[in-house]
Protein backbone atom coordinates (compact mmCIF):
# COMPACT_ATOMS: atom_id res chain seq x y z
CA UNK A 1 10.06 -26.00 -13.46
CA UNK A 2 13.17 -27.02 -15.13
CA UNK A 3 14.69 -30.32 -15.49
CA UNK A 4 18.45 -30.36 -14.53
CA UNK A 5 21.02 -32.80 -14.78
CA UNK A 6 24.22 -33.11 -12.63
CA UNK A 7 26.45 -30.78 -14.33
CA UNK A 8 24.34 -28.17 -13.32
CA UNK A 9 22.77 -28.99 -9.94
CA UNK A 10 25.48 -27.95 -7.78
CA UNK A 11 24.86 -23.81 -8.91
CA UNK A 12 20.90 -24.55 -9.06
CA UNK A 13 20.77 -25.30 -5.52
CA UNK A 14 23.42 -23.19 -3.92
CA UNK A 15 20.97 -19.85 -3.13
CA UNK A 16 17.86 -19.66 -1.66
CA UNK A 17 15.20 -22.56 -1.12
CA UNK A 18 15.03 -25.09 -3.73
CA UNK A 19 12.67 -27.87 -3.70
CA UNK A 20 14.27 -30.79 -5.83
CA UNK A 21 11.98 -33.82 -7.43
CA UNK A 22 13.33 -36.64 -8.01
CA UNK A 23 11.16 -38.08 -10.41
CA UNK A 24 11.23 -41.33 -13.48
CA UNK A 25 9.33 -40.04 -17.04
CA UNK A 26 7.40 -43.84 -16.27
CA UNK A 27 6.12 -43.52 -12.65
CA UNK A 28 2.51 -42.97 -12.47
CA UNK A 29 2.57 -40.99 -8.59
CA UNK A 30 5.80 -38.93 -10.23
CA UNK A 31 3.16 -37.47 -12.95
CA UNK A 32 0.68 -37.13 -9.80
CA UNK A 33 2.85 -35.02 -8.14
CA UNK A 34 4.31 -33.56 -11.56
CA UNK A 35 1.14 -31.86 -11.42
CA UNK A 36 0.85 -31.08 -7.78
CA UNK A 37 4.34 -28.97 -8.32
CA UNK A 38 3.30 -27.35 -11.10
CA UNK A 39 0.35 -25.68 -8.86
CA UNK A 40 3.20 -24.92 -5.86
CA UNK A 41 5.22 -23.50 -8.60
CA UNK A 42 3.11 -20.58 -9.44
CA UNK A 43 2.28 -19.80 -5.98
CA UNK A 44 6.14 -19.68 -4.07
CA UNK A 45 7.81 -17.05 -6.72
CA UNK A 46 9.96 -15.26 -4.72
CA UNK A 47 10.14 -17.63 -1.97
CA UNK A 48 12.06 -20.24 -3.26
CA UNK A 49 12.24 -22.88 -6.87
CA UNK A 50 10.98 -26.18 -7.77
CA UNK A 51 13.64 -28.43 -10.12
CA UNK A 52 13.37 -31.58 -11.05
CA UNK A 53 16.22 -34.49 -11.34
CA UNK A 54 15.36 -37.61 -14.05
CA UNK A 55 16.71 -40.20 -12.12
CA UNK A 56 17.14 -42.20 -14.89
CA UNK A 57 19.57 -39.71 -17.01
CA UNK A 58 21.37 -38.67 -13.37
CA UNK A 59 21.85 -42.23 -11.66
CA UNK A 60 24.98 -40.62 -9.83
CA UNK A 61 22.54 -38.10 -8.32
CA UNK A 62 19.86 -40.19 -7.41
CA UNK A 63 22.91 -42.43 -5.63
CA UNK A 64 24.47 -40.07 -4.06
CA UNK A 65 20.93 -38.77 -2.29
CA UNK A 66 19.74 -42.18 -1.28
CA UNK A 67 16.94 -42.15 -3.74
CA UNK A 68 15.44 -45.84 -3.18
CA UNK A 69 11.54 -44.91 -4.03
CA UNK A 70 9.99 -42.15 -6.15
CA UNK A 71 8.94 -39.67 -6.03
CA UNK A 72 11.23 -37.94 -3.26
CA UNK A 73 11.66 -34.31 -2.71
CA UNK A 74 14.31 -32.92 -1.27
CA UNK A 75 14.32 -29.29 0.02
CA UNK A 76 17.78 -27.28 0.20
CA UNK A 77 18.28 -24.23 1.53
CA UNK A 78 21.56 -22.44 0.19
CA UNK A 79 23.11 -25.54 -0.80
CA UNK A 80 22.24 -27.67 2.23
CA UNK A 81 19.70 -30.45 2.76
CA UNK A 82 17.41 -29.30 5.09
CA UNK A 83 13.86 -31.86 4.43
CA UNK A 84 13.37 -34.73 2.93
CA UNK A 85 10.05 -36.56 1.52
CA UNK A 86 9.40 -39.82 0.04
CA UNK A 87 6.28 -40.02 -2.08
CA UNK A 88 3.42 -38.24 -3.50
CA UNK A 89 3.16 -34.82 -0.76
CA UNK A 90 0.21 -32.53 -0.73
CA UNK A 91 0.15 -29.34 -2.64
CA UNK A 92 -0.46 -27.83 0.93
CA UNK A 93 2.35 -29.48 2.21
CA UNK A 94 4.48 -28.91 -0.51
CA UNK A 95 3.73 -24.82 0.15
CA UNK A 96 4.28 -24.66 3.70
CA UNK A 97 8.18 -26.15 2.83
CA UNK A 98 8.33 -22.90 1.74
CA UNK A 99 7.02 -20.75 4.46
CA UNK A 100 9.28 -21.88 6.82
């Protein structure tokens, strides 16, 4: 999964379905579900990507998307919000954002 900053979140989210953390390096469920992604990850190639946003190093970001609480995930498809989640989400939940 990579970690991506605003200069370059506009082109990581503007194909396909993306499923965007927004995550703190400090926050206990963040590293929870830091995990919990990294499982999705291997099991949606070809059906979509997993990035996350620091919301500490992208405040603008984080502003812009009404972060108030981490984690939330945000899902886009080709460049347009289509889900969002506040908190830690299941891995089975997490993979069905993907099947849909």
């Amino acid at each position: 999964m990579k970690i991506v900053n605003e200069n370059e979140f506009e082109k990581e989210i503007e194909n396909g379905v993306v499923l965007v953390d927004f995550f703190a390096t400090w926050c206990g469920p963040c590293r929870m579900m830091s995990g919990i992604l990294e499982d999705v990850n291997t099991q949606i190639e070809g059906k979509g990507k997993i990035i996350k946003i620091d919301v500490d190093q992208n405040e603008n970001l984080a502003r812009k998307f009404g972060i108030m609480s981490i984690p939330t995930l945000i899902l886009f498809k080709n460049g347009q919000m289509v889900g969002k989640h506040v908190g830690v989400m299941q891995k089975a939940d997490c993979l069905k954002l993907f099947d849909k």
